[in-house]
Protein backbone atom coordinates (compact mmCIF):
# COMPACT_ATOMS: atom_id res chain seq x y z
CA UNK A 1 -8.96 -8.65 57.63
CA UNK A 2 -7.93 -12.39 57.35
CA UNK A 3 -8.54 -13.42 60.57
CA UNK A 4 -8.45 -16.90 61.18
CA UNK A 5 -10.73 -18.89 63.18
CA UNK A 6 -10.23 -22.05 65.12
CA UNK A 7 -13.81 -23.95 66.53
CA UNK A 8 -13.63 -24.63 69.90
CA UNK A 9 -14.59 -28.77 70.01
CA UNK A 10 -16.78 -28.10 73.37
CA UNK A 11 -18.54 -25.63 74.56
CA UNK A 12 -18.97 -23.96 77.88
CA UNK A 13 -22.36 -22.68 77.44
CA UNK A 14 -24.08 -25.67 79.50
CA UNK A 15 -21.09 -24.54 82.84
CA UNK A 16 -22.32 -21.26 83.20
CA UNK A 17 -25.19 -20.68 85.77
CA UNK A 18 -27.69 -18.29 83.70
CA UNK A 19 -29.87 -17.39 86.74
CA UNK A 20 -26.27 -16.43 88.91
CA UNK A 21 -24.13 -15.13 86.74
CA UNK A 22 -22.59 -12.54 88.59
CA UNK A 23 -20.32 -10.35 87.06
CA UNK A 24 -16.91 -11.23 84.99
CA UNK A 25 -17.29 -15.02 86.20
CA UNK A 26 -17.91 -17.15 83.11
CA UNK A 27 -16.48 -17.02 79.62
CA UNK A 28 -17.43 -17.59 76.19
CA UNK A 29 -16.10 -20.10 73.87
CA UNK A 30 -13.85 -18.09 71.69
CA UNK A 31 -11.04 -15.29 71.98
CA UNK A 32 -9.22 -12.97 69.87
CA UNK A 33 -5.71 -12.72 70.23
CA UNK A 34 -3.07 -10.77 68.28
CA UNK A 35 0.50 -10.40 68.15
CA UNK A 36 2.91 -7.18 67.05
CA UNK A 37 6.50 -8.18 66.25
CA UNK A 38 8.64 -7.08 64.18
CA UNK A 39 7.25 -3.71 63.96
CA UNK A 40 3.65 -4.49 63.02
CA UNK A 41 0.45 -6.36 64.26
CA UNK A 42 -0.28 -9.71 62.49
CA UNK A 43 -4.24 -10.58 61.40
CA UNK A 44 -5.08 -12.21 64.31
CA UNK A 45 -6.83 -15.20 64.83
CA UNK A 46 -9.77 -16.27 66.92
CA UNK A 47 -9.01 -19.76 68.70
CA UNK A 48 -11.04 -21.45 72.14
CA UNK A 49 -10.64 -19.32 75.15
CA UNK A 50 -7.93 -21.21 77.47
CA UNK A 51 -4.69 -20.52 79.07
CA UNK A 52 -1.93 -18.71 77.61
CA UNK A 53 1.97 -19.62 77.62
CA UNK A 54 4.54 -16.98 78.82
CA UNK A 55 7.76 -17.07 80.74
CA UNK A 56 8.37 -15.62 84.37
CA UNK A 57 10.93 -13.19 82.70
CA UNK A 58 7.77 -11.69 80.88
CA UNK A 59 7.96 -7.98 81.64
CA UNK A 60 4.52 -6.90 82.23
CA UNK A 61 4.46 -9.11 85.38
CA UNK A 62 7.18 -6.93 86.48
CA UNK A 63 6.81 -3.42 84.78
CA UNK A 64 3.34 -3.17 84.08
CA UNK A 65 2.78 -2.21 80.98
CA UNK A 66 -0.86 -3.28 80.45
CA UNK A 67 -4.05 -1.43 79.11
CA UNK A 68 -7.48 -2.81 78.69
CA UNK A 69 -11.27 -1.51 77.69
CA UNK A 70 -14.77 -3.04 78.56
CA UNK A 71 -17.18 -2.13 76.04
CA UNK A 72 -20.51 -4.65 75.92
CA UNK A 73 -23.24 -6.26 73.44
CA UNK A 74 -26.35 -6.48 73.45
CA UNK A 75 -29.74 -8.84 72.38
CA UNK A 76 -31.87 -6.55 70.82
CA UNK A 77 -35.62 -7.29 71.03
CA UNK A 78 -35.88 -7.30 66.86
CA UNK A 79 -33.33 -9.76 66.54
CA UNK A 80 -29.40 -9.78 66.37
CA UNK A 81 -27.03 -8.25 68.43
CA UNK A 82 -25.91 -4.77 69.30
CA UNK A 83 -22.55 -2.68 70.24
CA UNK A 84 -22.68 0.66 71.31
CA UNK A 85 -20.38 2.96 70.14
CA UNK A 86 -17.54 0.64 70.11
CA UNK A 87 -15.49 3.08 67.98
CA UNK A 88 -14.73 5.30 71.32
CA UNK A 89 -13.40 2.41 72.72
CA UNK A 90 -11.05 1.77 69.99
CA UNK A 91 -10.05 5.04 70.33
CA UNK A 92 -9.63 5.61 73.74
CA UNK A 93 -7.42 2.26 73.75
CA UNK A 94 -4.93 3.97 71.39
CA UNK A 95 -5.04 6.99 73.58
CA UNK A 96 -4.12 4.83 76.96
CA UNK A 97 -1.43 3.37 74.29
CA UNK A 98 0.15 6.12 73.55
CA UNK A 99 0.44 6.66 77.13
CA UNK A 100 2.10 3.60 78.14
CA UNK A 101 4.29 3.68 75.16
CA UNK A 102 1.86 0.61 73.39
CA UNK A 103 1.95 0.34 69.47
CA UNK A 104 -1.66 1.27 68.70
CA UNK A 105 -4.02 -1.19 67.33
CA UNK A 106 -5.93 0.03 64.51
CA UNK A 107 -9.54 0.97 65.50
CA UNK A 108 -11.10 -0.86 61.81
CA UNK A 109 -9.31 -4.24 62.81
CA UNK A 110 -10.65 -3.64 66.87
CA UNK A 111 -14.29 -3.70 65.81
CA UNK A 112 -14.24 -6.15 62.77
CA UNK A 113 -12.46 -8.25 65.40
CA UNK A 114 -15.13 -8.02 68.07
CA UNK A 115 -17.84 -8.21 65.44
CA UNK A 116 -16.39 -11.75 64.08
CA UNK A 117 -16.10 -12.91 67.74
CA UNK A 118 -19.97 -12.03 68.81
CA UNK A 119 -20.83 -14.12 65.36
CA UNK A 120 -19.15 -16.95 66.70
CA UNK A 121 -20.60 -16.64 70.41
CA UNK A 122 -23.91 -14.76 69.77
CA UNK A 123 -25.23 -17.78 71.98
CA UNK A 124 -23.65 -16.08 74.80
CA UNK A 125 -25.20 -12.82 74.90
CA UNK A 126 -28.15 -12.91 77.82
CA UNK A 127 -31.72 -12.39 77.06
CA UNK A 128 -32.96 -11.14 80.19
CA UNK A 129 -32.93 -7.01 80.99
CA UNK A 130 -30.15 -5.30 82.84
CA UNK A 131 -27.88 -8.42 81.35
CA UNK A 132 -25.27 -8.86 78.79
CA UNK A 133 -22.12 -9.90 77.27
CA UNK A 134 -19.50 -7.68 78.85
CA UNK A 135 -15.98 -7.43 75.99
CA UNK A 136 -12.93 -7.07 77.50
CA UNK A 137 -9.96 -6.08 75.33
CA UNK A 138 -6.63 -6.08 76.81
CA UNK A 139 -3.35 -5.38 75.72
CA UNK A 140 0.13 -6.14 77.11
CA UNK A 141 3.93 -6.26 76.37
CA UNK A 142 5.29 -9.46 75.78
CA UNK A 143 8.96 -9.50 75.56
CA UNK A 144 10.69 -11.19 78.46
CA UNK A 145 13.28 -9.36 80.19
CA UNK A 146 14.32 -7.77 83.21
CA UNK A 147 14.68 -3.62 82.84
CA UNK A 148 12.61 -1.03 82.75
CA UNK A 149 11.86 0.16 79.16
CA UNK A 150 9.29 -0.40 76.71
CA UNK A 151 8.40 -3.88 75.14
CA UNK A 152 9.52 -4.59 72.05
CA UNK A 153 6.95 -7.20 71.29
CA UNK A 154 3.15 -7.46 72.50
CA UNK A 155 -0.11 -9.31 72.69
CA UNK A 156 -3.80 -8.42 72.43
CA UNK A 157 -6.90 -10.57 73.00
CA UNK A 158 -10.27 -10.01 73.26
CA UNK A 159 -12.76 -12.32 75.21
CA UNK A 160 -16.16 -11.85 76.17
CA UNK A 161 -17.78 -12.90 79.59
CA UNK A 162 -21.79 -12.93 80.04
CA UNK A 163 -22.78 -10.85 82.89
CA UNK A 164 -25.38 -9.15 85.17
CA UNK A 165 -25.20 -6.22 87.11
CA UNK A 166 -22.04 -4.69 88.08
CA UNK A 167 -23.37 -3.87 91.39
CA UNK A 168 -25.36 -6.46 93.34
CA UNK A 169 -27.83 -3.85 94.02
CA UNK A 170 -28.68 -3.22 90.58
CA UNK A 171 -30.02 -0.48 90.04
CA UNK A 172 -30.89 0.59 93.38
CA UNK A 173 -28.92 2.94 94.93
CA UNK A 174 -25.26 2.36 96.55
CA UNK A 175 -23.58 3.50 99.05
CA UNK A 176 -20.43 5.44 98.48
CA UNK A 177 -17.13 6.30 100.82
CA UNK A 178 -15.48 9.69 99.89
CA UNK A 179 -11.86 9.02 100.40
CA UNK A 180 -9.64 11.68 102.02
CA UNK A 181 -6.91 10.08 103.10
CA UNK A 182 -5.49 7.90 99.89
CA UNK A 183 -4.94 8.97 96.12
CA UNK A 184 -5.39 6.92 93.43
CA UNK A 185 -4.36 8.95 90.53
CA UNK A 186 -2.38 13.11 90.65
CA UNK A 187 -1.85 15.32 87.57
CA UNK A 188 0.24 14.38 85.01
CA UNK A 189 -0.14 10.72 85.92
CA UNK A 190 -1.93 8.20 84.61
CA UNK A 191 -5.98 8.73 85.28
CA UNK A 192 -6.95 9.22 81.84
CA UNK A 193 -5.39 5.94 80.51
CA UNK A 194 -7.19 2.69 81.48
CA UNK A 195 -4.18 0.85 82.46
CA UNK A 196 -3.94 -1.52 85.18
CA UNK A 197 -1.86 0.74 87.38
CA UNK A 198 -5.11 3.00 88.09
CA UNK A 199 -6.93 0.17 89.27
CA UNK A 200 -3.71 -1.48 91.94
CA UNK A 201 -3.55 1.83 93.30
CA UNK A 202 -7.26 1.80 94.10
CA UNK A 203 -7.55 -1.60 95.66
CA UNK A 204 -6.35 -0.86 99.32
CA UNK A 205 -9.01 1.79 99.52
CA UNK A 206 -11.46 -0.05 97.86
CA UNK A 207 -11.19 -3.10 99.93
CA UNK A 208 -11.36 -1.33 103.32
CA UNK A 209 -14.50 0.37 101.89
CA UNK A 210 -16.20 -2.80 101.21
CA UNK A 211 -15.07 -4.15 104.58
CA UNK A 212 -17.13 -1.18 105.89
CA UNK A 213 -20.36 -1.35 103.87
CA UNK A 214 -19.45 0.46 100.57
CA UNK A 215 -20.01 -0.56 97.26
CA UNK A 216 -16.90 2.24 95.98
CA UNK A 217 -14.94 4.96 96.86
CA UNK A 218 -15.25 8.41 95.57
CA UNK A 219 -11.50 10.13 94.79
CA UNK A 220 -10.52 13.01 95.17
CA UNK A 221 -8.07 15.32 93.99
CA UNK A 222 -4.37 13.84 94.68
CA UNK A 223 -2.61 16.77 96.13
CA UNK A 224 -5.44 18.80 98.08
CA UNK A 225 -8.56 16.18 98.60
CA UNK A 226 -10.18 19.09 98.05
CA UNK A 227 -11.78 18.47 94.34
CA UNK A 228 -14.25 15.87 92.82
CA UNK A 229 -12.44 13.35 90.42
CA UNK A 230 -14.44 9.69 89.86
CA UNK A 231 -15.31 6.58 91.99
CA UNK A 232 -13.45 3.38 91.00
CA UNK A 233 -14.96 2.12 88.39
CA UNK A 234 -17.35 4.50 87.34
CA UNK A 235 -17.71 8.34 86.63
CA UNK A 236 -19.70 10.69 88.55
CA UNK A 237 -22.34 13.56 88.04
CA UNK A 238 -23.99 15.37 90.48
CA UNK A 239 -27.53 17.16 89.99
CA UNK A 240 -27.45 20.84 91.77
CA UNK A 241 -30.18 22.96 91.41
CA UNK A 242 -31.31 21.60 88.56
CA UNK A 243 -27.70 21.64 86.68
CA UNK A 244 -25.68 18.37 86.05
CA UNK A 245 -22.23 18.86 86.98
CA UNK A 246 -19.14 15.99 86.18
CA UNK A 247 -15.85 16.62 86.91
CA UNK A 248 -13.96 17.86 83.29
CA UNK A 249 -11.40 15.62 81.39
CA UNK A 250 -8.89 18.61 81.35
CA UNK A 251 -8.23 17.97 84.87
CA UNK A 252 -5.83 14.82 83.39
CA UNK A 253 -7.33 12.53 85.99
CA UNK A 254 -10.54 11.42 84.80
CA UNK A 255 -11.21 8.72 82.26
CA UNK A 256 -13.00 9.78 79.33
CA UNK A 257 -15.89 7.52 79.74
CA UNK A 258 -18.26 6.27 76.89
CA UNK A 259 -20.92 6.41 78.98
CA UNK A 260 -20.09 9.50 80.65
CA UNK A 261 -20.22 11.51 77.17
CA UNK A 262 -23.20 9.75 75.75
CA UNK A 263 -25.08 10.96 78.97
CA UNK A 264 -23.46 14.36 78.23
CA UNK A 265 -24.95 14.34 74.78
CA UNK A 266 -28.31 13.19 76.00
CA UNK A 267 -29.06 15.78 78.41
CA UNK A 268 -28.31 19.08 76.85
CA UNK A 269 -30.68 17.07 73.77
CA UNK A 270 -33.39 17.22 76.97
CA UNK A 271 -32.77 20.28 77.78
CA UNK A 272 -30.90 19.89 80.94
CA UNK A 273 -28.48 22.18 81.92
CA UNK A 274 -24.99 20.59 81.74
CA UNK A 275 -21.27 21.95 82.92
CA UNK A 276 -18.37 19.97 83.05
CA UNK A 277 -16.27 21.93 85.80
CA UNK A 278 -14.26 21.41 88.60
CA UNK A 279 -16.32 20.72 91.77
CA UNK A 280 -14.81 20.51 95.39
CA UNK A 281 -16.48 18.11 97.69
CA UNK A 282 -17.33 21.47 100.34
CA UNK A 283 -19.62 22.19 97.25
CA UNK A 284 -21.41 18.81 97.30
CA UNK A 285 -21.44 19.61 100.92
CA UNK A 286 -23.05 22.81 101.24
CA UNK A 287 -25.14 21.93 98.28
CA UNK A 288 -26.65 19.38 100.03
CA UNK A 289 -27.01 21.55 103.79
CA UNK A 290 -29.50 23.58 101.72
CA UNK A 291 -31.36 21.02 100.22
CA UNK A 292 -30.37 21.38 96.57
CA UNK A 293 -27.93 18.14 95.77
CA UNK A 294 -30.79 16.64 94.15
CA UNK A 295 -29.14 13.55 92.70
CA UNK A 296 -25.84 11.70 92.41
CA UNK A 297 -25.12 9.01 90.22
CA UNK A 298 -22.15 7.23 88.20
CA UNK A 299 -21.64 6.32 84.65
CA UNK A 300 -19.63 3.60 83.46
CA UNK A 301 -20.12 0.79 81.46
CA UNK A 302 -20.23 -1.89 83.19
CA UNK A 303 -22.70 -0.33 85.50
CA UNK A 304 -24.29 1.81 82.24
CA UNK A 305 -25.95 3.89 85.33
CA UNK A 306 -25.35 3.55 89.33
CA UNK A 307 -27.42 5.83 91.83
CA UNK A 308 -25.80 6.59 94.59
CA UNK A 309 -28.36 6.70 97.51
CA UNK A 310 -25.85 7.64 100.51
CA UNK A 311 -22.34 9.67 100.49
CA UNK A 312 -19.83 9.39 103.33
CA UNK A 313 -17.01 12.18 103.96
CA UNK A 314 -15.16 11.47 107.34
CA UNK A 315 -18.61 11.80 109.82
CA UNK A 316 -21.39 13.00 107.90
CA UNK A 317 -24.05 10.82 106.04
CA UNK A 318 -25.86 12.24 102.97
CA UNK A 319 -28.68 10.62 102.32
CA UNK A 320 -29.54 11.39 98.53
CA UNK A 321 -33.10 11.77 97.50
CA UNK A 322 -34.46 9.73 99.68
CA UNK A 323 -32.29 6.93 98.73
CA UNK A 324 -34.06 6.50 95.66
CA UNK A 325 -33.11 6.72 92.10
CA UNK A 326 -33.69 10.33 90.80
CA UNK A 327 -35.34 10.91 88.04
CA UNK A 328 -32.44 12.50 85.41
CA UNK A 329 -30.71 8.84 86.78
CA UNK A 330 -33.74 6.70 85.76
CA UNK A 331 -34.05 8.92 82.10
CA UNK A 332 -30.62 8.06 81.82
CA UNK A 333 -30.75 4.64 82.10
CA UNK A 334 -34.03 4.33 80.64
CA UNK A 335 -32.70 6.26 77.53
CA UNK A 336 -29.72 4.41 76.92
CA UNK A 337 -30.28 0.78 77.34
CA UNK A 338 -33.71 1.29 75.62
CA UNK A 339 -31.23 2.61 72.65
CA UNK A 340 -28.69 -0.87 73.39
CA UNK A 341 -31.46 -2.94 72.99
CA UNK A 342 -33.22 -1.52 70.25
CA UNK A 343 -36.07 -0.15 71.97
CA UNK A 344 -35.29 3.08 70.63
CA UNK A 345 -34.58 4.14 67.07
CA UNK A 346 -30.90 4.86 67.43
CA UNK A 347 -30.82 8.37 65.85
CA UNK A 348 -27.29 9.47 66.83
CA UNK A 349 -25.26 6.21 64.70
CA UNK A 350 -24.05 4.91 68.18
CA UNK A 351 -25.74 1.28 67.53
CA UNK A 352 -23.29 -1.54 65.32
CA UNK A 353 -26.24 -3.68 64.52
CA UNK A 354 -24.90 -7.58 64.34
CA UNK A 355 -26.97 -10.26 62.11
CA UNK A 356 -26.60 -13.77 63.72
């Protein structure tokens, strides 16, 4: 690939508080960027994470035109370091390109970049259980104008950020707001690309949540508020008599989550009934009147898996299995960072194994 590489001279390993860190606080020492001009993407080079130069006229401060991924690695108990299924990402970054009218970086050069960057800061990836180094790729036009039309030049860097839970709580169960009264996303928008449009439009909501007591807000549908779509930064399933249910990716809303189709592929390999299907929340509603919303939980990866313990929609409180984790949730979880970690013999080729 030819990518270059520039030591940092210090390090920031001995800044970061390893028994605090939080979540997307500290940073590594390293970061990937790229540049397309010209037509083309260079190499790339790997220098010291630190600020970067660009002028007010710069036109994704006014326009927009962003995407990113999050994607994490892993220790693994037998040494070395682990990505899962970083491929998907890759891919699902040229999809939310394609979308926003990006030049698509090639999926080879997105790994091979990572891969060279976790080499160079396999110090930072956490030893402890239910931690790790969280990637974030990211991806914006460059050229500095004023108008509304695609960029004609653009940057992408990759830097890494060691991290705990997503959620304070862990993995304990959260409490979730359904909203009904803002949209984050409608048909034939933007909800399958993760671009940072989805995530502004969700931060009004999201704030008076948390003001409230909730970790997220569950959407729904943008024209009706009448069907299932995904919380903020996660997707959801929903365990009805016995049958896991997730809002499909045809609707044009939902992100395609890695961790929402490895969890997919997992359970109908157990056995468990699986549909992918439109749901409206009066389903969840009456499902749960007769006793038979047996568990609700979201995928994602920075989360990997999130119970939610109790639902809100306008007046009503469900309280979901006792406010306990459920036990398709704790499989889940159970299954997948076991695989991560190399706990479990990776049998499906989702594990890039990393010698450091």
């Amino acid at each position: 690939m030819g990518i270059q590489i520039e030591k940092a001279t210090q390090t920031r390993f001995d800044s970061i508080d390893w028994k605090n860190l939080g979540f997307g606080r500290y940073f590594s020492d390293h970061m990937f960027i790229s540049f397309y001009r010209d037509g083309k993407w260079d190499d790339g080079k790997i220098v010291p994470y630190g600020p970067i130069c660009f002028e007010p006229s710069m036109m994704t401060l006014h326009y927009g035109q962003t995407i990113f991924e999050g994607l994490k690695a892993y220790y693994d108990v037998n040494g070395g370091v682990n990505l899962f299924r970083p491929e998907m990402n890759a891919k699902r970054m040229q999809s939310s390109a394609e979308r926003l009218c990006i030049p698509p970086f090639d999926v080879e050069k997105f790994i091979e970049a990572i891969i060279e960057l976790i080499k160079l800061d396999h110090k930072f990836v956490p030893k402890v259980k239910g931690e790790s180094l969280y990637i974030r790729p990211v991806c914006f036009g460059s050229s500095c104008f004023l108008g509304v039309h695609p960029s004609q030049e653009y940057t992408f860097i990759i830097i890494t950020s060691p991290v705990a839970s997503y959620y304070p709580e862990g993995l304990n169960p959260v409490k979730i707001l359904i909203e009904d009264q803002f949209v984050r996303v409608v048909r034939g928008g933007l909800g399958m690309a993760k671009t940072a449009a989805n995530y502004a439009a969700s931060l009004y909501a999201g704030q008076r949540a948390k003001e409230k007591g909730f970790s997220q807000v569950l959407w729904l549908d943008g024209i009706h508020h009448e069907f299932v779509d995904e919380v903020g930064a996660m997707n959801i399933m929903f365990v009805i008599d016995d049958i896991l249910i997730t809002p499909p990716l045809t609707q044009g809303t939902i992100l395609p989550g890695v961790t929402r189709d490895s969890v997919l592929h997992l359970a109908r390999q157990m056995g468990i009934k699986v549909q992918e299907r439109s749901i409206k929340i009066q389903e969840v509603l009456e499902a749960y009147e007769r006793g038979t919303l047996q568990e609700v939980f979201g995928t994602g990866t920075a989360a990997t898996i999130s119970p939610v313990g109790k639902l809100y929609y306008r007046d009503k409180e469900l309280i979901i299995n006792n406010n306990q984790i459920g036990p398709i949730a704790q499989k889940m979880y159970d299954t997948l960072t076991g695989l991560q970690h190399g706990i479990i013999k990776d049998t499906y080729n989702w594990i890039i194994h990393i010698d450091v």
